[in-house]
C-alpha atoms as a PDB file:
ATOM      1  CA  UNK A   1     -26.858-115.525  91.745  1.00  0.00           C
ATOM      2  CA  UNK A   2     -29.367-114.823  94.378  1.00  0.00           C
ATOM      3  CA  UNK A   3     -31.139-111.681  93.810  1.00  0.00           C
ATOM      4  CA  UNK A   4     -31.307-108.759  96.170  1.00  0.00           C
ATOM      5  CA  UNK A   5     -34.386-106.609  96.543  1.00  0.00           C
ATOM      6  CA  UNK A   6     -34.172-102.919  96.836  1.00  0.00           C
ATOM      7  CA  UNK A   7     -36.413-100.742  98.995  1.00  0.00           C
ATOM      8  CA  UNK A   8     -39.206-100.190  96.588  1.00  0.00           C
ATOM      9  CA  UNK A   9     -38.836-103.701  95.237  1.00  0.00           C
ATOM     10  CA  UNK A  10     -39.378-104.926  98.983  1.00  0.00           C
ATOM     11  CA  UNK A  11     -42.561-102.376  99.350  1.00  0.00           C
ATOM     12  CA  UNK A  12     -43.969-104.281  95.981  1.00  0.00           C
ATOM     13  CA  UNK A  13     -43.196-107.683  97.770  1.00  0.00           C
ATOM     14  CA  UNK A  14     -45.248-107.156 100.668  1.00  0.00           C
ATOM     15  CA  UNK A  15     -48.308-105.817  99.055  1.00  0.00           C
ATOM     16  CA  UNK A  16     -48.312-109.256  96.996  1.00  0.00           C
ATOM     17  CA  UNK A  17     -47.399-111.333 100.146  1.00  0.00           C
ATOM     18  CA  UNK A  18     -50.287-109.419 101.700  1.00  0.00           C
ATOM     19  CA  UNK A  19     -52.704-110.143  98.968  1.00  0.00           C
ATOM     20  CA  UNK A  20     -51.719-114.087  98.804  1.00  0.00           C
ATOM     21  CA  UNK A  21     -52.143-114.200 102.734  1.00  0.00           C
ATOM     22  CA  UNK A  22     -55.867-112.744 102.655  1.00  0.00           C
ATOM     23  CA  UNK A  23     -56.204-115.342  99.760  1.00  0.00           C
ATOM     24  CA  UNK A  24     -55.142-118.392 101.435  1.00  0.00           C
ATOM     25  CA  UNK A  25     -57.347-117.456 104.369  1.00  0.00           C
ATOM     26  CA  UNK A  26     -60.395-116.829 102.268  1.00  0.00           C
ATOM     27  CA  UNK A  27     -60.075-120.664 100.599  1.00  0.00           C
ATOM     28  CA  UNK A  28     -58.902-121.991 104.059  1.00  0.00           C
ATOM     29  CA  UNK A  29     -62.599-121.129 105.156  1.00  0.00           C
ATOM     30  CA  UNK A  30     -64.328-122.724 102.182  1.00  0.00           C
ATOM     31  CA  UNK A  31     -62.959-125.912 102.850  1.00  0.00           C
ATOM     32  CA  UNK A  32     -65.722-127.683 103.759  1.00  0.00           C
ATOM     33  CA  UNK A  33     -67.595-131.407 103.734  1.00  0.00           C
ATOM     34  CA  UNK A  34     -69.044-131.530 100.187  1.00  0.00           C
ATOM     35  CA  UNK A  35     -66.529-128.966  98.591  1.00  0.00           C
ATOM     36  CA  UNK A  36     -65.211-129.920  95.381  1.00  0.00           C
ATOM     37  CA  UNK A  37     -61.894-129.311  94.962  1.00  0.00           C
ATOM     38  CA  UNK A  38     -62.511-127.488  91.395  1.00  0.00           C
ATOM     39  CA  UNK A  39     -64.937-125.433  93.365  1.00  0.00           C
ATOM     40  CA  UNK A  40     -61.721-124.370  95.614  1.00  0.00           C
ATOM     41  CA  UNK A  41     -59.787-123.595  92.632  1.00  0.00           C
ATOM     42  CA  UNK A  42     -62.407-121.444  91.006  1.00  0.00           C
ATOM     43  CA  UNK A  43     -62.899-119.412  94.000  1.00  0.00           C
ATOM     44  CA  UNK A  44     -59.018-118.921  94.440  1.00  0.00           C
ATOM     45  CA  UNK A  45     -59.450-117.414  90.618  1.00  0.00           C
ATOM     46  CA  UNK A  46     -61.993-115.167  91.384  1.00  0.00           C
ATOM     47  CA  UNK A  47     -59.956-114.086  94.794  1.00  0.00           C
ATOM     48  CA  UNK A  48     -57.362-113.319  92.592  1.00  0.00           C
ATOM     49  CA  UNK A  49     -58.353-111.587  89.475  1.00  0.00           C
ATOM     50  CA  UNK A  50     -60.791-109.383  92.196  1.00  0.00           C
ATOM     51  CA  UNK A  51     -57.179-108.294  93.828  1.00  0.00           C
ATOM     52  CA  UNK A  52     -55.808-107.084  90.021  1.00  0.00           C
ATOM     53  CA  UNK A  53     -53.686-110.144  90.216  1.00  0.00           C
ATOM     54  CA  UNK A  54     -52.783-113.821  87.745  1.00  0.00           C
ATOM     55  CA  UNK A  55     -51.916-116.934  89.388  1.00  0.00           C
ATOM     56  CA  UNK A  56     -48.139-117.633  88.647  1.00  0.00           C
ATOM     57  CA  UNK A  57     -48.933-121.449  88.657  1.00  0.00           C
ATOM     58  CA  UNK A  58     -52.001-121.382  85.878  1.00  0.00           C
ATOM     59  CA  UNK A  59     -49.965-122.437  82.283  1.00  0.00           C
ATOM     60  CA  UNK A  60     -46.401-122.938  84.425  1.00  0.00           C
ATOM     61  CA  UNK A  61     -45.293-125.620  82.396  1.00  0.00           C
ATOM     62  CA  UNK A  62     -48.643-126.485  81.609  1.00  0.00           C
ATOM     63  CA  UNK A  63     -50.087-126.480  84.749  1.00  0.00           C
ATOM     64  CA  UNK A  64     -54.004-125.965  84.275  1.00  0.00           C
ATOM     65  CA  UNK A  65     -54.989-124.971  87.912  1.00  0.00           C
ATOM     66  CA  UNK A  66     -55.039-121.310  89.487  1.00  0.00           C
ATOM     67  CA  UNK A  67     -53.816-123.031  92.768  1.00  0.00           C
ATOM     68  CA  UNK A  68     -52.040-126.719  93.852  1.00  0.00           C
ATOM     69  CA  UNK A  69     -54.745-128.830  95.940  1.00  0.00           C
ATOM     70  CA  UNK A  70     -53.878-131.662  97.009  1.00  0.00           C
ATOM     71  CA  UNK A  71     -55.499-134.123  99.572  1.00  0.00           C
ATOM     72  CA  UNK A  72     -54.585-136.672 102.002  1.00  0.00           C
ATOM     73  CA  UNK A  73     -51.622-138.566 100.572  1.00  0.00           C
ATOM     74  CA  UNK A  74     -51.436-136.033  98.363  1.00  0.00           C
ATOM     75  CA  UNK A  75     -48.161-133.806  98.578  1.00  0.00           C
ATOM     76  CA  UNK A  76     -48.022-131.309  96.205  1.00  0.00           C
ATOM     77  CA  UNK A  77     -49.133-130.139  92.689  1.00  0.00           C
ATOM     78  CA  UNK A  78     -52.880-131.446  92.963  1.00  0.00           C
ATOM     79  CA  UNK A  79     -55.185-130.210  90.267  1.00  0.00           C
ATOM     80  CA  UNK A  80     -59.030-129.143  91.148  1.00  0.00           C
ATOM     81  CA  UNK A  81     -61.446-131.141  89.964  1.00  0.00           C
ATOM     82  CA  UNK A  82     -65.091-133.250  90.655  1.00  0.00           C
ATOM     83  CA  UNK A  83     -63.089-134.740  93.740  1.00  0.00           C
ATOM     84  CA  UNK A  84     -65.410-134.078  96.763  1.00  0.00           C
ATOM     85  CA  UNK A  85     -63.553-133.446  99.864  1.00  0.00           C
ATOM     86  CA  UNK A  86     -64.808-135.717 103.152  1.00  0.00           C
ATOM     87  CA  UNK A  87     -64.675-135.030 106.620  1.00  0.00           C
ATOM     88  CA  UNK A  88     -61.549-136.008 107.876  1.00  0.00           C
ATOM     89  CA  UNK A  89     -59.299-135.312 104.725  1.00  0.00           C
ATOM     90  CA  UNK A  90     -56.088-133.296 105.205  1.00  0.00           C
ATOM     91  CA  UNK A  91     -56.171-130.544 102.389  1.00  0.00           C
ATOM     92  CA  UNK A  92     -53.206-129.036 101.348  1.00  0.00           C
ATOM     93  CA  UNK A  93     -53.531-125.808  99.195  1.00  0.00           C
ATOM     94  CA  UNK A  94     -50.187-123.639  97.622  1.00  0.00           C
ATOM     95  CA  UNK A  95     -51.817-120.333  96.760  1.00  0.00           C
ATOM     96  CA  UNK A  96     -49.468-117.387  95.040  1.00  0.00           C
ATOM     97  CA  UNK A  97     -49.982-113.990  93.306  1.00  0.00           C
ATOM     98  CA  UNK A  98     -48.100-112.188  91.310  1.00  0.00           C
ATOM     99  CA  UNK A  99     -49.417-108.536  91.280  1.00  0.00           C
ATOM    100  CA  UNK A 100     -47.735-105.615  89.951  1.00  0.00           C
ATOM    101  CA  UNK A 101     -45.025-107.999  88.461  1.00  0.00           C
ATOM    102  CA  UNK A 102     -44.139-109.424  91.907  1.00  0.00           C
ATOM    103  CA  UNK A 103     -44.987-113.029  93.464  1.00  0.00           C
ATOM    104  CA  UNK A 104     -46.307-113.917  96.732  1.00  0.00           C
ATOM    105  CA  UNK A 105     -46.116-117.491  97.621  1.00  0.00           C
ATOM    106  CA  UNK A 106     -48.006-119.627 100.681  1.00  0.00           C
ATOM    107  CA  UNK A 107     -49.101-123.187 101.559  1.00  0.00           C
ATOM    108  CA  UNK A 108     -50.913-124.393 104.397  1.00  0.00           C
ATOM    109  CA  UNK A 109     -52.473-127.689 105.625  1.00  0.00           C
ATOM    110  CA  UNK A 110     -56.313-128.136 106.287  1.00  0.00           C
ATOM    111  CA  UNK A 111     -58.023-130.188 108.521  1.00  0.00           C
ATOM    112  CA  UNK A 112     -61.750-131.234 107.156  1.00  0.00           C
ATOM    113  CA  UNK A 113     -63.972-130.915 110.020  1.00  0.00           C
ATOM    114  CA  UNK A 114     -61.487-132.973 112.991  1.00  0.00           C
ATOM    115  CA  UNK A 115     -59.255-135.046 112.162  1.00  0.00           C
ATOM    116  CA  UNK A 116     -57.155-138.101 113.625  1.00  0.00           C
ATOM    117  CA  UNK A 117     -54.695-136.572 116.348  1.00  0.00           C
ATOM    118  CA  UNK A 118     -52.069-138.569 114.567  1.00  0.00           C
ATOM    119  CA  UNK A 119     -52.756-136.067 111.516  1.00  0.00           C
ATOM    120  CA  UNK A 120     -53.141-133.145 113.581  1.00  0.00           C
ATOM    121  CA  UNK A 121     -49.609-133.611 115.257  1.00  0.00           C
ATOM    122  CA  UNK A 122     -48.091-134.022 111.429  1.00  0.00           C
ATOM    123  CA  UNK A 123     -49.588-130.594 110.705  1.00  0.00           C
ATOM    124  CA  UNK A 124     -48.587-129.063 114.129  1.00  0.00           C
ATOM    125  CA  UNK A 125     -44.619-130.323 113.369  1.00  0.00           C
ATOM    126  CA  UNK A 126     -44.557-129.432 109.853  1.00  0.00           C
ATOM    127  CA  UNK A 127     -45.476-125.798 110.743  1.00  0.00           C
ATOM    128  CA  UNK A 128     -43.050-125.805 113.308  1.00  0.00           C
ATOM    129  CA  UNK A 129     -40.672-127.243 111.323  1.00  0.00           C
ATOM    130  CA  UNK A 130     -41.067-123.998 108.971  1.00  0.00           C
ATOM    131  CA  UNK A 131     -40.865-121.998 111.771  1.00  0.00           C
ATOM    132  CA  UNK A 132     -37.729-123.618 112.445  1.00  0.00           C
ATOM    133  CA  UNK A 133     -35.878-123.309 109.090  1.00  0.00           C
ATOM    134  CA  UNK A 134     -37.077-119.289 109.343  1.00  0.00           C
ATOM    135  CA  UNK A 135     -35.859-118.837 112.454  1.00  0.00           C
ATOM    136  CA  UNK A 136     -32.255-119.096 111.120  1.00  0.00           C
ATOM    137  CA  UNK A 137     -32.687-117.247 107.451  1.00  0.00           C
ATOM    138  CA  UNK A 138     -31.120-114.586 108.644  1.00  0.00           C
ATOM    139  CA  UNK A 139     -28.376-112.001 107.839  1.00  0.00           C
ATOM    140  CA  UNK A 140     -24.907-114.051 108.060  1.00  0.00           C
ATOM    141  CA  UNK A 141     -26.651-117.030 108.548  1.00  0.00           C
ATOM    142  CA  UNK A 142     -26.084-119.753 105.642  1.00  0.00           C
ATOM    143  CA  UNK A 143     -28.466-121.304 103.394  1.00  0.00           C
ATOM    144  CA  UNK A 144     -27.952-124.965 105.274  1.00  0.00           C
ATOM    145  CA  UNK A 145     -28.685-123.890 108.663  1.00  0.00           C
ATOM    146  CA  UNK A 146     -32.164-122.849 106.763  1.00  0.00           C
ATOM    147  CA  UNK A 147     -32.259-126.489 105.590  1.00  0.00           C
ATOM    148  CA  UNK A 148     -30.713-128.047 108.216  1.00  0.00           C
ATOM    149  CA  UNK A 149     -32.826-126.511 110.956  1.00  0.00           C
ATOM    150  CA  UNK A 150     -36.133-127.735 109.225  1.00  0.00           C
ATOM    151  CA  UNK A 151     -34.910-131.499 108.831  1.00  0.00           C
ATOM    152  CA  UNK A 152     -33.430-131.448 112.242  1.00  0.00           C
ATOM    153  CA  UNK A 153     -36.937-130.594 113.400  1.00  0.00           C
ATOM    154  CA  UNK A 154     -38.692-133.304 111.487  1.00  0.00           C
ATOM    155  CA  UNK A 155     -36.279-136.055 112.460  1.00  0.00           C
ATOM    156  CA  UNK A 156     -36.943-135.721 115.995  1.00  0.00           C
ATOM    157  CA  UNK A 157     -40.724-135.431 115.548  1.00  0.00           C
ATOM    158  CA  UNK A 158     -40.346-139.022 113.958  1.00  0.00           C
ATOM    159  CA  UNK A 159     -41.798-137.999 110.058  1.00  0.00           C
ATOM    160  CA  UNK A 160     -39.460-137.439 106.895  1.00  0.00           C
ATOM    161  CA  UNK A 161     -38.885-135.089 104.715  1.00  0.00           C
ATOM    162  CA  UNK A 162     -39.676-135.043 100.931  1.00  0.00           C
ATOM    163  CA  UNK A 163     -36.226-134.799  98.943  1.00  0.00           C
ATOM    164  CA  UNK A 164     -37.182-134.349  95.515  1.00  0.00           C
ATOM    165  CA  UNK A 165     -39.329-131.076  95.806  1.00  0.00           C
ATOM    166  CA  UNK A 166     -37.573-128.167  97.291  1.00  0.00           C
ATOM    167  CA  UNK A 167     -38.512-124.317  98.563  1.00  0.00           C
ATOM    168  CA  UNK A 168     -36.701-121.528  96.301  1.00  0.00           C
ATOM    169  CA  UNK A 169     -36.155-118.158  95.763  1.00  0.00           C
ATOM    170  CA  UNK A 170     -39.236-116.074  94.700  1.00  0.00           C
ATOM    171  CA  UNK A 171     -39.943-112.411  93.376  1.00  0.00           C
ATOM    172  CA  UNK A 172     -40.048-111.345  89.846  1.00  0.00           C
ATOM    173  CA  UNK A 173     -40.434-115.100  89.263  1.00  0.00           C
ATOM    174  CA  UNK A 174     -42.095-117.802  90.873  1.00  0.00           C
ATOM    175  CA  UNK A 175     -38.950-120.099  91.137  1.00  0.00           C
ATOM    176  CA  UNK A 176     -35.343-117.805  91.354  1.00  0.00           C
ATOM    177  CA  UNK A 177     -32.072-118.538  92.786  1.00  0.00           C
ATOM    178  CA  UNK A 178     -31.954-120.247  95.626  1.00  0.00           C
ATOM    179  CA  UNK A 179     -33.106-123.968  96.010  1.00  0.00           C
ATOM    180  CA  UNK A 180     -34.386-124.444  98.914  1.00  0.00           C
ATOM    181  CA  UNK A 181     -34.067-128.269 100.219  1.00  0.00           C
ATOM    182  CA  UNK A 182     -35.687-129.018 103.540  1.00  0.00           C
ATOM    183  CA  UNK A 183     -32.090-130.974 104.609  1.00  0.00           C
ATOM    184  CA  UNK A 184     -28.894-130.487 104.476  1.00  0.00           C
ATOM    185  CA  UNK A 185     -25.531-129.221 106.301  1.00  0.00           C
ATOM    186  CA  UNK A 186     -25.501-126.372 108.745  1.00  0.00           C
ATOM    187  CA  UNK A 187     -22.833-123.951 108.025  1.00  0.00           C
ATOM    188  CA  UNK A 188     -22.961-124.684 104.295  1.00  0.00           C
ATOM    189  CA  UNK A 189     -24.371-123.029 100.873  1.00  0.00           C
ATOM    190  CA  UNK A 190     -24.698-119.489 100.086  1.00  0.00           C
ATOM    191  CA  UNK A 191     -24.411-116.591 102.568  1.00  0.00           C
ATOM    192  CA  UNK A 192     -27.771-114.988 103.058  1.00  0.00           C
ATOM    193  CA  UNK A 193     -28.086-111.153 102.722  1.00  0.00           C
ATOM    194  CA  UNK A 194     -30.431-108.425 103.434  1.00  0.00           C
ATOM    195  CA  UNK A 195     -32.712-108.121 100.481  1.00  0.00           C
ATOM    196  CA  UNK A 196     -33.084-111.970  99.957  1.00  0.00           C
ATOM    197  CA  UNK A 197     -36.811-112.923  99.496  1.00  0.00           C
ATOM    198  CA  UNK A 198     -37.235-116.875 100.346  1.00  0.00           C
ATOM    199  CA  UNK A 199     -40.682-119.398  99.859  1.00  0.00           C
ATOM    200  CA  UNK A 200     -39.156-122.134 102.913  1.00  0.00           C
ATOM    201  CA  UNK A 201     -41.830-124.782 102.044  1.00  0.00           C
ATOM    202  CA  UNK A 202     -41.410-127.939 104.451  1.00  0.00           C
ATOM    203  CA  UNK A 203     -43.663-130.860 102.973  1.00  0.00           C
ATOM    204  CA  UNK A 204     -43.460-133.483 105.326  1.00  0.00           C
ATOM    205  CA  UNK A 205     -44.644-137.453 105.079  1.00  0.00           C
ATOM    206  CA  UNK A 206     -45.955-139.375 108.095  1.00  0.00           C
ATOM    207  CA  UNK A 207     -44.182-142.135 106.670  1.00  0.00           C
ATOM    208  CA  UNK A 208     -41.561-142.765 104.225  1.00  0.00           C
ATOM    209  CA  UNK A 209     -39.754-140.117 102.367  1.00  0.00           C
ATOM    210  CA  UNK A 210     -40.142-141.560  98.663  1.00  0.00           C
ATOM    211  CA  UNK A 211     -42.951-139.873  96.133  1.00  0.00           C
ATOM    212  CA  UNK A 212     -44.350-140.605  93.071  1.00  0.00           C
ATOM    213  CA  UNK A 213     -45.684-138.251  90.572  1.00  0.00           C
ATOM    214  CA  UNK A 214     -49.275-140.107  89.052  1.00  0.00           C
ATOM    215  CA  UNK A 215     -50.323-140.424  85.558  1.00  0.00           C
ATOM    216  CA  UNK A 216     -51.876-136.561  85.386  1.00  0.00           C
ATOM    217  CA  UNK A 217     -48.095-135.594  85.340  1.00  0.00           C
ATOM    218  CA  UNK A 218     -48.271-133.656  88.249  1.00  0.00           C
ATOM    219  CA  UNK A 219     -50.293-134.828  91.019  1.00  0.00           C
ATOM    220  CA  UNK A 220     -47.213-136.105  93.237  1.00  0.00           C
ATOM    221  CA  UNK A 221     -48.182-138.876  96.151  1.00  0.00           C
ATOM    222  CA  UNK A 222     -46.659-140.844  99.238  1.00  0.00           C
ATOM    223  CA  UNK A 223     -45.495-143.822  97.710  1.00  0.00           C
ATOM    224  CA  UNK A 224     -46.556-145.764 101.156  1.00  0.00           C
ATOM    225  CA  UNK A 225     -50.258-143.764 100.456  1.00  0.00           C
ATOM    226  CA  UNK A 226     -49.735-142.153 104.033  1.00  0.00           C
ATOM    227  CA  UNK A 227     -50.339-138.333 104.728  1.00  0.00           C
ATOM    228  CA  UNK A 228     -48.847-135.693 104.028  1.00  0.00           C
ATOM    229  CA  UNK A 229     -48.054-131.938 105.142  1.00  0.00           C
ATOM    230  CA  UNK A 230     -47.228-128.787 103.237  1.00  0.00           C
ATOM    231  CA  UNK A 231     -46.734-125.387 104.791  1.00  0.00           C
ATOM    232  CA  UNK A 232     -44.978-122.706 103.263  1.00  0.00           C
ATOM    233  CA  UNK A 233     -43.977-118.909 103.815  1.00  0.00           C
ATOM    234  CA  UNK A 234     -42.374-116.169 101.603  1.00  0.00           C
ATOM    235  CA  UNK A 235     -39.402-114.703 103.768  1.00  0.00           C
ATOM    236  CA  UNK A 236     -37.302-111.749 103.553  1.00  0.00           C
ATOM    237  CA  UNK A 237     -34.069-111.869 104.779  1.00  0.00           C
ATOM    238  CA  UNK A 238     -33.277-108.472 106.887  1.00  0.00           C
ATOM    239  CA  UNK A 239     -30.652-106.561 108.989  1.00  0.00           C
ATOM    240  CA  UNK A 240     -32.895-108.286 112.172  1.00  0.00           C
ATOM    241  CA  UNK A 241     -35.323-110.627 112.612  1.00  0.00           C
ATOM    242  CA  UNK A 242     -36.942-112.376 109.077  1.00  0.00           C
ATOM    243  CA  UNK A 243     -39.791-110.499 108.131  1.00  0.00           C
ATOM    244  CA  UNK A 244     -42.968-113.090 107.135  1.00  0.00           C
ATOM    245  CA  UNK A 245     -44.359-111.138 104.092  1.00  0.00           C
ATOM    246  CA  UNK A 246     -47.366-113.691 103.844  1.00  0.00           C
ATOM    247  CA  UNK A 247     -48.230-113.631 107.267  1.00  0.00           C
ATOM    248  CA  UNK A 248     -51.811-111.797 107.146  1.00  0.00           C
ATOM    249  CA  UNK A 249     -51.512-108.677 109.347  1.00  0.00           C
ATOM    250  CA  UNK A 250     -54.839-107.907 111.064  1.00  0.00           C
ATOM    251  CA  UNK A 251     -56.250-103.732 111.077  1.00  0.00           C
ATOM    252  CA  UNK A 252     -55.507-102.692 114.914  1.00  0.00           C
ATOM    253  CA  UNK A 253     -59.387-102.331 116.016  1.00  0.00           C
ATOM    254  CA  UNK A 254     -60.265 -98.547 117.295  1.00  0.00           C
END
């Protein structure tokens, strides 16, 4: 069952999709030539604890980092470590909160200094292609145009779409009810409802579809080593329009 958030549940939500945002724009800046990517996750830590907050990835399953970073041909799940990051890498970094005993979730692609316009168009379709899938995750709307709507938008930019990881559900937990695929069937799946809280994560290859996960169990790569792109937004489904809780909202200047 998909859970619906009340009023006060949805207030909670926002704070933490408000804290995650300022987060992910805080590392976004730090990545830098010469960066390690343990030096990322440490300040991600810091970002966090100074907001009240615990990473809901640190000990998932194991999982020792306070954030995913993963690079290049990385896709998702990347660990920090001595790797120092090079102009022209593609970062990736999945950043989430979970403050007051609810989780904000959010992924974005980075650009090291410029990079090739062949890897700037990935990340400019794979954000689109989230905007896409949130576009339709609205009241009455189904679960597959959602899905549908992002791998539509992928096709035709000429990339593919990574199968075996999949958006979700998020709130009191990191993962709930609904999986989240990035294809599938307009007009199918579950009916979405006001109160629905979505993370529609798009991670999209430049070239073939298939991954591999590599020998640290979680670090999961192109198999064709080509690049890769990760954005990701937690979503509220309302009466209206979706509402992007990790979108950072900027103080009106006086």
């Amino acid at each position: 069952m998909i859970p619906i958030k009340r009023a006060h549940e949805i207030e909670a939500m926002r704070r933490s999709g408000q804290a995650v945002a300022e987060i992910r724009e805080e590392l976004t800046a730090a990545i830098q030539p010469g960066a390690t990517t343990g030096e990322i996750d440490a300040l991600a830590a810091r970002l966090i604890r100074q907001r009240g907050g615990k990473s809901p990835f640190h000990g998932y399953r194991g999982f020792p980092g306070h954030i995913c970073i993963s690079v290049n041909e990385e896709v998702v799940h990347g660990i920090g470590g001595r790797r120092r990051l090079a102009y022209g890498d593609l970062v990736k970094i999945d950043v989430g909160i979970i403050l007051d005993g609810w989780v904000g979730d959010t992924a974005t692609s980075v650009p090291v200094g410029a990079v090739s316009h062949e890897v700037s168009e990935l990340c400019r379709q794979t954000e689109a292609a989230l905007f896409a899938g949130i576009d339709h995750a609205r009241s009455g709307k189904r679960l597959g145009d959602v899905c549908s709507a992002i791998e539509k938008h992928v096709s035709r930019a000429g990339y593919s779409v990574v199968r075996e990881f999949v958006g979700h559900g998020v709130g009191r937990s990191l993962h709930e009810e609904p999986q989240i695929p990035n294809y599938g069937k307009a007009g199918s799946g579950p009916l979405l409802k006001p109160g629905m809280t979505l993370a529609i994560e798009p991670m999209v290859n430049m070239g073939r579809p298939e991954v591999k996960i590599l020998a640290d169990g979680w670090t999961v790569v192109s198999v064709d080593g080509k690049p890769s792109s990760h954005f990701e937004h937690t979503v509220l489904v309302t009466e209206g329009d979706p509402e992007i809780l990790t979108c950072r909202k900027v103080a009106a200047s006086r």
